[in-house]
Protein backbone atom coordinates (compact mmCIF):
# COMPACT_ATOMS: atom_id res chain seq x y z
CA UNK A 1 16.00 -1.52 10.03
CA UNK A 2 14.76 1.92 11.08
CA UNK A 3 10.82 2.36 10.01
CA UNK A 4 10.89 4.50 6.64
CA UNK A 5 7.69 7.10 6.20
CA UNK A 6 6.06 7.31 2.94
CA UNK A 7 3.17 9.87 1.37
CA UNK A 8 -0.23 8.58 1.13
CA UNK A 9 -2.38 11.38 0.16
CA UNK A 10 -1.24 11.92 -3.19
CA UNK A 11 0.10 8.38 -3.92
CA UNK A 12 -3.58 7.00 -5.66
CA UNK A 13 -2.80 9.78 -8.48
CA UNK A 14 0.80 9.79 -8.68
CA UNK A 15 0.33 5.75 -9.55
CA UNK A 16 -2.10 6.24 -12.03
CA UNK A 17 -0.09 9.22 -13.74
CA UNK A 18 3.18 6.92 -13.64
CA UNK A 19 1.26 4.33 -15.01
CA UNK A 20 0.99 1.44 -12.58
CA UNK A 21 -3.03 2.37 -12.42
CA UNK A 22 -2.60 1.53 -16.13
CA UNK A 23 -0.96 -2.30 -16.30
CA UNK A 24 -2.24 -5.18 -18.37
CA UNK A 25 -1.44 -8.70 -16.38
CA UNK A 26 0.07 -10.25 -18.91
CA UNK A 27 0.31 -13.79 -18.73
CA UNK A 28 4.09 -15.12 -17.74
CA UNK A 29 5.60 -17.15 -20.73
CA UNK A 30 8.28 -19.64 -19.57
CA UNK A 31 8.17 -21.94 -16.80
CA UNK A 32 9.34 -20.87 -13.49
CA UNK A 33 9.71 -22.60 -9.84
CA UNK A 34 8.69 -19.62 -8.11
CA UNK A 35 5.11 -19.47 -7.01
CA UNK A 36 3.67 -16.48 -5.20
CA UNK A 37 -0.17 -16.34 -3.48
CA UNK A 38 -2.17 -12.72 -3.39
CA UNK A 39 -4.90 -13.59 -0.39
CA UNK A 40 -7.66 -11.31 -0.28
CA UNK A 41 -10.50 -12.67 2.06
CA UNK A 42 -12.29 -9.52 2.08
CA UNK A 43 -12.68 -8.61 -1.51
CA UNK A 44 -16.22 -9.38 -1.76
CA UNK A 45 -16.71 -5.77 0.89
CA UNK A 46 -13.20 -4.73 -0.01
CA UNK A 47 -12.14 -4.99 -3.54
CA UNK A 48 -9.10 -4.97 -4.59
CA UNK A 49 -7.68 -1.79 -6.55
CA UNK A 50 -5.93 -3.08 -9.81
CA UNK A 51 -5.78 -6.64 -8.99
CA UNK A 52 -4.25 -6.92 -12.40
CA UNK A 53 -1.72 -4.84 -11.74
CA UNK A 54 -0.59 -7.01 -8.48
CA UNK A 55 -0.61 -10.34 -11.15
CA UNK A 56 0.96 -8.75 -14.18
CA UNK A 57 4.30 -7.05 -11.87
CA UNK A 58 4.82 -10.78 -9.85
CA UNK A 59 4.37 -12.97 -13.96
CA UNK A 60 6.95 -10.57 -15.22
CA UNK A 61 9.14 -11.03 -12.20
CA UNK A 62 8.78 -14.86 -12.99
CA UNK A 63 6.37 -16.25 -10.65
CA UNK A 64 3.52 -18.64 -11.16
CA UNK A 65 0.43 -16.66 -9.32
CA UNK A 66 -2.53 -17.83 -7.57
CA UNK A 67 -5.38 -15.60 -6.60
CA UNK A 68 -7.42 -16.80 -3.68
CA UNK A 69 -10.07 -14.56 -2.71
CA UNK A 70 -13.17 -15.07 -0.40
CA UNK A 71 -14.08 -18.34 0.71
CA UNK A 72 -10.87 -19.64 -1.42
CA UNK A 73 -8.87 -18.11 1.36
CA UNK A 74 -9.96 -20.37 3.96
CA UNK A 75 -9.36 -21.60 7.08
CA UNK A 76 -7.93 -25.14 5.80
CA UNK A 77 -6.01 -23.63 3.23
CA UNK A 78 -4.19 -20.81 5.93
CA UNK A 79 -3.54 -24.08 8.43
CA UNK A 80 -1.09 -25.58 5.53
CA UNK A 81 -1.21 -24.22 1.90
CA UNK A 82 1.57 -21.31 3.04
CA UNK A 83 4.09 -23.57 2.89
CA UNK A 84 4.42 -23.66 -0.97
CA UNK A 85 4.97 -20.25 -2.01
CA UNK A 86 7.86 -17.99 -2.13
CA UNK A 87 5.58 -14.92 -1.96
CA UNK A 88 3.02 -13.85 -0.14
CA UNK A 89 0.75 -10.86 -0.37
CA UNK A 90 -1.83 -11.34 2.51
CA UNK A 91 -4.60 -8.35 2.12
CA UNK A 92 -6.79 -8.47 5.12
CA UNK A 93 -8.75 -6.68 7.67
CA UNK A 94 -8.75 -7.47 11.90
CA UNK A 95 -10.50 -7.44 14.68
CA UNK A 96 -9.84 -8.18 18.93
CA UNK A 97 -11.44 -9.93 21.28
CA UNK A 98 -9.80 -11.03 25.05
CA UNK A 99 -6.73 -8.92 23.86
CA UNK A 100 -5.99 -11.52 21.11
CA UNK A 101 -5.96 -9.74 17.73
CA UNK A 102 -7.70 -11.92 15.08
CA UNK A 103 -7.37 -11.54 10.98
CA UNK A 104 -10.22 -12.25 8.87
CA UNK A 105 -9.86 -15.85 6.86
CA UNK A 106 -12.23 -16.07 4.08
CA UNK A 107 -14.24 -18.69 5.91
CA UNK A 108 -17.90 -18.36 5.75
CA UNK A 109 -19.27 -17.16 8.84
CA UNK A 110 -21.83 -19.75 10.04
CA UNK A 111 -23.48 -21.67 12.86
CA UNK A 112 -21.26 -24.61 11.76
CA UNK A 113 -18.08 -22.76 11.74
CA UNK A 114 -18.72 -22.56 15.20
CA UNK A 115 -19.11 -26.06 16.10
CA UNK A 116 -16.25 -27.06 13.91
CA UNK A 117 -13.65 -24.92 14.92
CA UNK A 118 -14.83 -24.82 18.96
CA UNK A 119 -11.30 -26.22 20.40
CA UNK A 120 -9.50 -23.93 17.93
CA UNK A 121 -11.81 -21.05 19.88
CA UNK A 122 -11.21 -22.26 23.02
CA UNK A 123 -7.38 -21.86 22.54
CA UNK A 124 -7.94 -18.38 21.15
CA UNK A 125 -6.59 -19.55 17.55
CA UNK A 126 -9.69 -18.40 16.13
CA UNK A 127 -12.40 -16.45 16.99
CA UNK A 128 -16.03 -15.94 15.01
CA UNK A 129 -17.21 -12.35 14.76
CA UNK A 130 -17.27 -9.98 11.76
CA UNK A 131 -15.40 -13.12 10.18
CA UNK A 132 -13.57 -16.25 10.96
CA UNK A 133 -10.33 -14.40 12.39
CA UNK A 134 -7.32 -16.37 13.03
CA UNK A 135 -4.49 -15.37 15.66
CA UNK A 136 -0.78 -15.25 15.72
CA UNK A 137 -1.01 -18.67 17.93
CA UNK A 138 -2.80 -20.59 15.01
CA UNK A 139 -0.09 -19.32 12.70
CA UNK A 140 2.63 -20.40 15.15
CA UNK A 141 0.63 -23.79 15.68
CA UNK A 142 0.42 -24.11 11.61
CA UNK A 143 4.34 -23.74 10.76
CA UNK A 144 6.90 -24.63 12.91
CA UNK A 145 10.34 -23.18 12.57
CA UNK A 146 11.71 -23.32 9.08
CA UNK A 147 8.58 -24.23 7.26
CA UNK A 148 7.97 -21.66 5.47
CA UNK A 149 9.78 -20.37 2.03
CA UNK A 150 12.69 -18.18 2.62
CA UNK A 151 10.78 -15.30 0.52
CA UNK A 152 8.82 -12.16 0.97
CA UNK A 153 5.81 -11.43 3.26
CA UNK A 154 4.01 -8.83 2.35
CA UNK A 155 0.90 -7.78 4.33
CA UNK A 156 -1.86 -4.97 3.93
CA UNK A 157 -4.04 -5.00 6.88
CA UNK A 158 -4.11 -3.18 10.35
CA UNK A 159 -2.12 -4.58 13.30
CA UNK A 160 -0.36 -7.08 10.97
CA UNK A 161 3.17 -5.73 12.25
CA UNK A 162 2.76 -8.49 15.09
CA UNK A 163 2.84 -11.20 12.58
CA UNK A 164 6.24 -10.28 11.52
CA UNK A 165 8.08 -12.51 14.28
CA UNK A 166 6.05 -15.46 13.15
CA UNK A 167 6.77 -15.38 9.63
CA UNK A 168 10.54 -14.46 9.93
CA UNK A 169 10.86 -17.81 12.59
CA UNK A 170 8.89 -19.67 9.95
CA UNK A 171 11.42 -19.30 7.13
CA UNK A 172 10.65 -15.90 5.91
CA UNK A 173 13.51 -13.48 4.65
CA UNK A 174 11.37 -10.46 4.39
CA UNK A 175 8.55 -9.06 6.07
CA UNK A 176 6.99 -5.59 5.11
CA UNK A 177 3.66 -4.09 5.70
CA UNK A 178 2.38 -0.26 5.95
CA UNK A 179 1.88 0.45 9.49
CA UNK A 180 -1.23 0.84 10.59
CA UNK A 181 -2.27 4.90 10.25
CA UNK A 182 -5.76 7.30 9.71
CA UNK A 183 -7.05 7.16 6.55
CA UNK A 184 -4.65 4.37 5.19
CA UNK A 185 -7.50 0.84 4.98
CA UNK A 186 -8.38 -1.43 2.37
CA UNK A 187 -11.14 0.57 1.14
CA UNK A 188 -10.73 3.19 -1.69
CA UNK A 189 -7.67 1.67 -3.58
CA UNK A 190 -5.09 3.68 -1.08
CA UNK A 191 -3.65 1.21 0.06
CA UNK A 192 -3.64 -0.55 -3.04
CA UNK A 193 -1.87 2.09 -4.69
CA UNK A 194 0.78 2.36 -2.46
CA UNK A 195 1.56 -0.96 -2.92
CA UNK A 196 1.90 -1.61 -6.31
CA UNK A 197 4.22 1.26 -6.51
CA UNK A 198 6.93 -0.26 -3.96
CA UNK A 199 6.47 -3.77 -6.13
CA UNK A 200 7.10 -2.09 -9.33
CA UNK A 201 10.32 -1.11 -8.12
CA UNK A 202 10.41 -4.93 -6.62
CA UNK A 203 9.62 -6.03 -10.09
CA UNK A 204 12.52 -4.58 -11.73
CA UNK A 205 15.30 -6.50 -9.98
CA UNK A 206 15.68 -3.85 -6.97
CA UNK A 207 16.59 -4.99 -3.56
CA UNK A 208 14.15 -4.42 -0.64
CA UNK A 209 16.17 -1.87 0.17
CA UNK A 210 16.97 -0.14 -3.20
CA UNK A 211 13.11 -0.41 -3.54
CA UNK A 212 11.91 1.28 -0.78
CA UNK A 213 14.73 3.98 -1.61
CA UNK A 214 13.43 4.32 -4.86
CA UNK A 215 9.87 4.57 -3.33
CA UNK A 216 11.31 7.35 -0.90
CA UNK A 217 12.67 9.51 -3.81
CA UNK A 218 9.78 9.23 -5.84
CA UNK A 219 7.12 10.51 -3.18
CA UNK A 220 9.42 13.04 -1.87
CA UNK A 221 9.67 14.31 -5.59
CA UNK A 222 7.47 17.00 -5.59
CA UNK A 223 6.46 17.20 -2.41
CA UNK A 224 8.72 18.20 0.08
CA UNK A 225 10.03 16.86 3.58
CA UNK A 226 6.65 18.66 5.29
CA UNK A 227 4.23 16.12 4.61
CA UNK A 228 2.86 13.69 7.17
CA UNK A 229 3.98 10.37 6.15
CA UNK A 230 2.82 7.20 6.89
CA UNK A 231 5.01 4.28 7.84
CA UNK A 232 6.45 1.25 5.97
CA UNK A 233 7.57 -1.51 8.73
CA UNK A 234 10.04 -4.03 7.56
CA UNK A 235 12.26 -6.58 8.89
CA UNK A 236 14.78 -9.17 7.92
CA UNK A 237 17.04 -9.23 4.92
CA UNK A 238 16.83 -5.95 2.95
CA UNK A 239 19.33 -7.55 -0.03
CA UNK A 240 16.37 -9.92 -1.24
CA UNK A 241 15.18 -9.62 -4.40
CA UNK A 242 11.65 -11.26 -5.76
């Protein structure tokens, strides 16, 4: 699928005036075998904007939620607790070192971390700077082919694009994240904002595709084809619905 650009500047208020800024989780009734994990290892310097919001759109779709934030999203849990969920929102931050780019785990950053994990350094699978960071070769050491759900990935973070490969081998259908761009990070609620407005669209029985063409027509409303628009990158199946 060819890349489709999206408006950023405007989106924080044109969520909060359509009244995503506005939703109530509210607490999924029935029972449901669909289970969907929101990782956010940095909240504690990056919080999340409307974390509710994220919650309330996946219960009403029908899925079971867990929040793991911090030290909950750790370095054991990323080795094997992926494998469970048909959704996953990974919200994280990166960094490089030896040309290996590393995303932050929640793991605590500490003189032990460093003697625990020293063969997984060695082999470039993680690295200890600004955070634990783990690589696209833990990931591909984690989950063999097939392991994974056959759901949606859906990551906020720079330079995740490169984990799309992984996840789609793994047993992923769906991969999307914003491409990295100026002015589009964590901090701020931006990004945040963008993203609850292509899962509302999600959350109301869209396809990937109808959803990000819904997402299209909405920003352009208003605004014009002149504005510089950041990028959405997504591949696999665009008929899948959450």
């Amino acid at each position: 699928m060819t890349p489709k650009t999206f408006l950023l500047a405007t989106l924080f208020i044109l969520c909060v005036v359509s009244g995503v800024g506005q939703a109530v989780a509210v607490p999924w009734s029935g029972e449901t075998s669909k289970q969907a994990v929101f990782l956010s290892p940095m909240e504690r310097w990056m919080p999340t904007w409307n974390l509710e919001s994220y919650v309330s759109l996946l219960e009403r779709s029908g899925y079971h939620v867990d929040v793991l934030l911090n030290d909950d999203a750790s370095i054991s849990f990323l080795r094997a607790g992926l494998a469970k969920y048909d959704l996953i929102i990974l919200r994280t931050e990166s960094f490089s070192n030896e040309e290996v780019n590393f995303y932050c785990s929640g793991e605590p950053v500490t003189r032990q971390a460093r003697t625990t994990y020293a063969n997984e350094i060695s082999s470039h699978e993680l690295q200890v700077g600004v955070c634990v960071g783990f690589s696209l070769i833990f990931l591909q050491n984690s989950y063999p082919a097939n392991s994974l759900r056959a759901g949606l990935v859906y990551t906020l973070g720079s330079l995740t694009e490169e984990l799309s490969s992984f996840f789609l081998e793994a047993g992923a259908k769906m991969f999307i994240t914003p491409q990295s761009t100026d002015g589009y990070t964590l901090q701020w609620g931006l990004a945040d904002a963008f993203s609850l407005q292509l899962f509302k669209y999600l959350a109301r029985g869209y396809t990937v595709k109808d959803a990000i063409a819904e997402l299209t027509s909405y920003l352009h409303t208003g605004h014009g084809e002149s504005v510089d628009w950041p990028m959405l990158y997504c591949r696999g199946d665009e008929t899948l619905k959450i």
